[in-house]
C-alpha atoms as a PDB file:
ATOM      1  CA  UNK A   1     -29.910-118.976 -77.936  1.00  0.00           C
ATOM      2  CA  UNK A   2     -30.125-121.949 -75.732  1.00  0.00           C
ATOM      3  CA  UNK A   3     -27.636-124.718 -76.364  1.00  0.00           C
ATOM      4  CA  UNK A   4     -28.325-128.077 -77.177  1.00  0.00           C
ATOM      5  CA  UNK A   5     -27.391-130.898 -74.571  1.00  0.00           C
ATOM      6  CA  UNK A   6     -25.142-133.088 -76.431  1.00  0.00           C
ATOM      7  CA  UNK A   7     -26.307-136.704 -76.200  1.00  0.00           C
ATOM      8  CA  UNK A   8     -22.939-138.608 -75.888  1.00  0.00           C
ATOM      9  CA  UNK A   9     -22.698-137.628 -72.112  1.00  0.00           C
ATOM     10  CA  UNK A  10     -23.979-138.176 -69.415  1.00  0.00           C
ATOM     11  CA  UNK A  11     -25.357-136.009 -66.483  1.00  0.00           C
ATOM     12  CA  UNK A  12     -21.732-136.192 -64.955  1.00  0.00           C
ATOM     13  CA  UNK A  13     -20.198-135.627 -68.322  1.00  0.00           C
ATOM     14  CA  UNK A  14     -18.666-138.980 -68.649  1.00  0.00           C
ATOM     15  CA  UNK A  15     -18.836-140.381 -72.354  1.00  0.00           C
ATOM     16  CA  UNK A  16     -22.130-142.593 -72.893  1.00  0.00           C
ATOM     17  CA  UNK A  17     -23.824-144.307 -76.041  1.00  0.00           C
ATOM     18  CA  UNK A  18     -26.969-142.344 -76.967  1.00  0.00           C
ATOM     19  CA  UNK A  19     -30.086-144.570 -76.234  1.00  0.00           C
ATOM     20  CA  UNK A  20     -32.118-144.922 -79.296  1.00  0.00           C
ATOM     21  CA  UNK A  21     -34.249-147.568 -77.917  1.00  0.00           C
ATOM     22  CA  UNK A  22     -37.569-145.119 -78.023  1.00  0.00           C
ATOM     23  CA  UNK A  23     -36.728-144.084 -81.518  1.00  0.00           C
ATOM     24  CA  UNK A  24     -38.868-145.791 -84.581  1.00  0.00           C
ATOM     25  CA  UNK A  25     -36.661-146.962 -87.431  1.00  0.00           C
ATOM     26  CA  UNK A  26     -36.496-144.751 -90.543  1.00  0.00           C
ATOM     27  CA  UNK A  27     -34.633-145.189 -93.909  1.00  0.00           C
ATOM     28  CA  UNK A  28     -31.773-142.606 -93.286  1.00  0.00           C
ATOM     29  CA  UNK A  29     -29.172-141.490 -96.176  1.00  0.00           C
ATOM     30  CA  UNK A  30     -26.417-139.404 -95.913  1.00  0.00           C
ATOM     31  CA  UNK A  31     -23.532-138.310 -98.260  1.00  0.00           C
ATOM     32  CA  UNK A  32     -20.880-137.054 -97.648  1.00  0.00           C
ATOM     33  CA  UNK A  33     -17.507-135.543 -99.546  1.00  0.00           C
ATOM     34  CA  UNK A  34     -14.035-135.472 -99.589  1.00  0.00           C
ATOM     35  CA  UNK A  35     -10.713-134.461-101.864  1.00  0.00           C
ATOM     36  CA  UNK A  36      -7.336-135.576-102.294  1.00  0.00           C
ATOM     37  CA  UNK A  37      -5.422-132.866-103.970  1.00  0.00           C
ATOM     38  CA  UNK A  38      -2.393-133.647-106.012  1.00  0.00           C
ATOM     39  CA  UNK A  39       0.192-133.067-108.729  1.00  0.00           C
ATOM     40  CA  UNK A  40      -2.038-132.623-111.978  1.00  0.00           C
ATOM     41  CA  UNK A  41       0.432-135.498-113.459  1.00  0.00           C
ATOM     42  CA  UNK A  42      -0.519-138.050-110.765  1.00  0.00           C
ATOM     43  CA  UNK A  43      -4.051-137.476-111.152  1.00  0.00           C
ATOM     44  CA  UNK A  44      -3.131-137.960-114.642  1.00  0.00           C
ATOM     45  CA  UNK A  45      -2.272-141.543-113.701  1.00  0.00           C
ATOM     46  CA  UNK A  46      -4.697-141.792-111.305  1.00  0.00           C
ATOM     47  CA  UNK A  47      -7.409-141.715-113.843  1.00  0.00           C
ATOM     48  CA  UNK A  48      -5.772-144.041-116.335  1.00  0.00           C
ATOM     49  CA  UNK A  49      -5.526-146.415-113.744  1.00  0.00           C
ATOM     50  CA  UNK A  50      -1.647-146.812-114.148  1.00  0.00           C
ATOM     51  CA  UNK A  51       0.045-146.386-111.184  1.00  0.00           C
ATOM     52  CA  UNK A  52       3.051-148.580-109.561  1.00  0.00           C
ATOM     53  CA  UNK A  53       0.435-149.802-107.138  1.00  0.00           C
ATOM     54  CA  UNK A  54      -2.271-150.539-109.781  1.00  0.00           C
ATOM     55  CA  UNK A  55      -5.653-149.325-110.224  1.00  0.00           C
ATOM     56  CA  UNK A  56      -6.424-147.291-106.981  1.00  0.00           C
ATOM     57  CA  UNK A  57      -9.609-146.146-108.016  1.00  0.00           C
ATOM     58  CA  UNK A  58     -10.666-150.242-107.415  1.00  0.00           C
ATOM     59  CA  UNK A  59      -9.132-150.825-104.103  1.00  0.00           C
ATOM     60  CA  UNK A  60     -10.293-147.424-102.554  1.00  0.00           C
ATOM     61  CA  UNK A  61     -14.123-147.809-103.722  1.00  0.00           C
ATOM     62  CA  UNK A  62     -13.512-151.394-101.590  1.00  0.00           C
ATOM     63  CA  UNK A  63     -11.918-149.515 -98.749  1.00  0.00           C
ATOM     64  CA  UNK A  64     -14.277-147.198 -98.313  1.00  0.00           C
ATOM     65  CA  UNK A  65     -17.415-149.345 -98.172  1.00  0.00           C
ATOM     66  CA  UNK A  66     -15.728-151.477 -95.963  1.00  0.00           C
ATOM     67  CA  UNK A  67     -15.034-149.010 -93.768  1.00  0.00           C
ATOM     68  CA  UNK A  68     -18.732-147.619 -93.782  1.00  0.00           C
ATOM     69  CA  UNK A  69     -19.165-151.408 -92.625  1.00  0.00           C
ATOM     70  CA  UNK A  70     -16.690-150.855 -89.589  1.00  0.00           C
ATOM     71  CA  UNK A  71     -17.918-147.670 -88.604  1.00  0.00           C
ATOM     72  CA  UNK A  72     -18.839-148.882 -85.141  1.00  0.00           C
ATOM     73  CA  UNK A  73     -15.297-150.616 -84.694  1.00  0.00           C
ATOM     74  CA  UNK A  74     -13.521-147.446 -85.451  1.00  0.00           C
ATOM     75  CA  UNK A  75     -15.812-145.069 -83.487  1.00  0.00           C
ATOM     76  CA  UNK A  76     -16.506-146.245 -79.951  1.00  0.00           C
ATOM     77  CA  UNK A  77     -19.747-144.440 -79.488  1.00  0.00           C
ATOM     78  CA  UNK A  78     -21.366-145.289 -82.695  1.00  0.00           C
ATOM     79  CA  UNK A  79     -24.144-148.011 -83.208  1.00  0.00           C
ATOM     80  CA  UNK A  80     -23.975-151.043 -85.644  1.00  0.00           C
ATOM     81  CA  UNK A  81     -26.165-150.714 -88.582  1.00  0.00           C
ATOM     82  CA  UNK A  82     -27.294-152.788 -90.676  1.00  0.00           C
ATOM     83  CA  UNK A  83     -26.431-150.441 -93.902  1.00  0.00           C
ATOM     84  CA  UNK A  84     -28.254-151.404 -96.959  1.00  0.00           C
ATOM     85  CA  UNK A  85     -26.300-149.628 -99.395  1.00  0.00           C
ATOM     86  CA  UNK A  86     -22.874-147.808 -99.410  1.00  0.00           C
ATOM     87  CA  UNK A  87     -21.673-146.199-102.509  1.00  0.00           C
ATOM     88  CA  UNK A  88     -18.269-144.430-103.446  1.00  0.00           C
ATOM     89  CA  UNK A  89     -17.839-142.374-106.386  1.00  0.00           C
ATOM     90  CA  UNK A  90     -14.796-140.862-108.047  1.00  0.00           C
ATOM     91  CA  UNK A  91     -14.740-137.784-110.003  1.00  0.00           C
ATOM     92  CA  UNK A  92     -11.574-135.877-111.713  1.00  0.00           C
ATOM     93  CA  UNK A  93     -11.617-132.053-110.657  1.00  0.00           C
ATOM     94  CA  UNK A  94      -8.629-131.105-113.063  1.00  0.00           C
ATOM     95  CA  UNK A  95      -8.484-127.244-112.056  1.00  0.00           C
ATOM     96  CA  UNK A  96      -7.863-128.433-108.631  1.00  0.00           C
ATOM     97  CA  UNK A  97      -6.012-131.359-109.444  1.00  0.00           C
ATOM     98  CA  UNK A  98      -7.324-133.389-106.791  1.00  0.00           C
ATOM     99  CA  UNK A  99      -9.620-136.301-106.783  1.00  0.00           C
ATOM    100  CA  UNK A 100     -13.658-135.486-105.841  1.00  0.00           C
ATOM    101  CA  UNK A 101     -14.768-138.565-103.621  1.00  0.00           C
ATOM    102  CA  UNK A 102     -18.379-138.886-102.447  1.00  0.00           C
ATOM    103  CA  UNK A 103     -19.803-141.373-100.327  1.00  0.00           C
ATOM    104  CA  UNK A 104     -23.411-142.351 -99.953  1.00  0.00           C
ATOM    105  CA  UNK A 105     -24.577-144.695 -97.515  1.00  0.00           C
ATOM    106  CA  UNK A 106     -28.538-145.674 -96.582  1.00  0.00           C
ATOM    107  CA  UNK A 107     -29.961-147.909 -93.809  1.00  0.00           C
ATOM    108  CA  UNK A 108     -33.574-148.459 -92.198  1.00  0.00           C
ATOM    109  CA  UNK A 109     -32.914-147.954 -88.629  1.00  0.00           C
ATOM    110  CA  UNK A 110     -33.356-146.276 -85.594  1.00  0.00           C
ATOM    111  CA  UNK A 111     -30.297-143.587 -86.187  1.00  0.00           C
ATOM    112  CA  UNK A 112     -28.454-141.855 -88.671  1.00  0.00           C
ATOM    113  CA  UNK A 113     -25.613-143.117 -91.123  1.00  0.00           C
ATOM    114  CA  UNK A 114     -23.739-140.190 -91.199  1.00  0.00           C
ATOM    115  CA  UNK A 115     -20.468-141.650 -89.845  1.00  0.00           C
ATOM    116  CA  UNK A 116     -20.509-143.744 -91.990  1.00  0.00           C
ATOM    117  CA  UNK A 117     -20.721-141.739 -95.223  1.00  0.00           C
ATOM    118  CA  UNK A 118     -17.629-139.722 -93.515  1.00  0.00           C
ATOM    119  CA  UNK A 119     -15.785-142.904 -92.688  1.00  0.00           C
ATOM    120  CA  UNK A 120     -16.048-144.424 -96.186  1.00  0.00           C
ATOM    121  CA  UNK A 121     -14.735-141.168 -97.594  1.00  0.00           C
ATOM    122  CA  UNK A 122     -12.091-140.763 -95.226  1.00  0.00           C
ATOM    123  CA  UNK A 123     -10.882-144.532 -95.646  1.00  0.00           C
ATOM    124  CA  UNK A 124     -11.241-144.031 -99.774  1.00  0.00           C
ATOM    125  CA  UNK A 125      -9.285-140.973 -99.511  1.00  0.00           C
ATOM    126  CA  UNK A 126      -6.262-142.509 -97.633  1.00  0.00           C
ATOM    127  CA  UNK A 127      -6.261-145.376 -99.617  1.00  0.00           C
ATOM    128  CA  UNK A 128      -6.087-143.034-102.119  1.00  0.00           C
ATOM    129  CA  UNK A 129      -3.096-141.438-100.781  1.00  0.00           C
ATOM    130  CA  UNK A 130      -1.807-144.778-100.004  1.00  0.00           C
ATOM    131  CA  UNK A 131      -2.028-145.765-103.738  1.00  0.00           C
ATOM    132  CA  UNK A 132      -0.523-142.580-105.053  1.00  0.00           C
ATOM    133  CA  UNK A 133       2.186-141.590-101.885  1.00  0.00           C
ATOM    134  CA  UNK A 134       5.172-143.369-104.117  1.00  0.00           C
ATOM    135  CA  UNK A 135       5.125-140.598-106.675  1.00  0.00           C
ATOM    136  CA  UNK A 136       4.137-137.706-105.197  1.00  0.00           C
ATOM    137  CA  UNK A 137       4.804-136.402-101.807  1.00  0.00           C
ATOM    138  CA  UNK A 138       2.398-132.880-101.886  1.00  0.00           C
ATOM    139  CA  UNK A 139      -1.309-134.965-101.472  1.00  0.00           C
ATOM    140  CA  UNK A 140      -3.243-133.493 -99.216  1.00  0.00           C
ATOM    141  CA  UNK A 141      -6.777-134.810 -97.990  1.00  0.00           C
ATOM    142  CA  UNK A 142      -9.106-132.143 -97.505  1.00  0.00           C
ATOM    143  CA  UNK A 143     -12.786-130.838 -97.341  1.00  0.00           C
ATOM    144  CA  UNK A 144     -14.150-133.670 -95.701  1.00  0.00           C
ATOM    145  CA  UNK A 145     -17.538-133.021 -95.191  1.00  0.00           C
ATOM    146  CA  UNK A 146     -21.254-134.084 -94.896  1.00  0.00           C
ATOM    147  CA  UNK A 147     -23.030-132.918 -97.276  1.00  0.00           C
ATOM    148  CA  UNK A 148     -26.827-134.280 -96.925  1.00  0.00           C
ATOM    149  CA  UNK A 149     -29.138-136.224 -94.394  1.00  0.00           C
ATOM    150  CA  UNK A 150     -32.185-137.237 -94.628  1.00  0.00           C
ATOM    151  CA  UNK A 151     -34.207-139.536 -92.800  1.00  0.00           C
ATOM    152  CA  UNK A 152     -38.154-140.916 -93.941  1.00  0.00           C
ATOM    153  CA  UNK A 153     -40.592-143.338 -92.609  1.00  0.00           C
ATOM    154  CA  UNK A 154     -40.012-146.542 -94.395  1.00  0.00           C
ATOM    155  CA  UNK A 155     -42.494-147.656 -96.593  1.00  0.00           C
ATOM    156  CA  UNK A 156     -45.111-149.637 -95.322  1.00  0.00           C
ATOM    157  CA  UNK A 157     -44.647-148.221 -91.531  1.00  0.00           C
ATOM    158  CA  UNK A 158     -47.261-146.342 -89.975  1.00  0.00           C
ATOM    159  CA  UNK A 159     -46.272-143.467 -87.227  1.00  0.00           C
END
């Protein structure tokens, strides 16, 4: 099986943004996941919203979609996008006792927004951490992961 080039260097190998220039802009989405596993009391709290911090759930949702937003000041060789949406979701996985976080983010443009989804859930789940680190000392942050991408021709556009 042949391998595929990979499109951050160049023909000398030195690091190099990837020139989308040629490409014609698409509405991309991508989600991606994430977990912070805990003490099943602290994701207790976490989900009542009463921890010594305050409501974490708030301030990571905010986190993470301004991270999304940051992407390309956080990874060199990334592109700005203009995102149109960003989403973060919570969800309680008791029998793990950790905290589901999912991360959805959609732009029309000429590349994908998958660093982005994964940023958003990686900055939600260590503001999670953050918000939780005062009583309990076992989180872990794990399963980070993309889980879809998709890319369409916007409406309207003709290939």
């Amino acid at each position: 099986m042949a391998r595929k080039a990979l499109t951050h260097l160049n023909a000398a190998g030195q690091a190099q943004m990837v020139d989308i220039s040629a490409k014609v802009p698409m509405l991309r989405r991508a989600v991606a996941s994430g977990e912070v596993r805990m003490a099943a009391a602290t994701l207790k709290r976490l989900m009542a919203g009463d921890l010594p911090k305050g409501e974490a759930l708030a301030v990571a949702r905010i986190a993470g979609i301004q991270a999304a937003k940051k992407c390309d000041d956080l990874i060199p060789l990334c592109h700005s996008l203009p995102l149109d949406q960003v989403t973060v979701e919570f969800r309680a996985q008791r029998k793990l006792a950790a905290v589901i976080i999912t991360a959805t983010a959609t732009t029309t443009a000429k590349t994908g927004v998958e660093m982005e989804a994964l940023t958003a859930v990686s900055v939600a789940a260590l503001t999670v951490y953050d918000m939780c680190k005062a009583i309990d000392k076992t989180m872990r942050i794990e399963a980070v992961q993309l889980l879809e991408k998709t890319k369409n021709l916007a409406a309207g556009q003709v290939h």
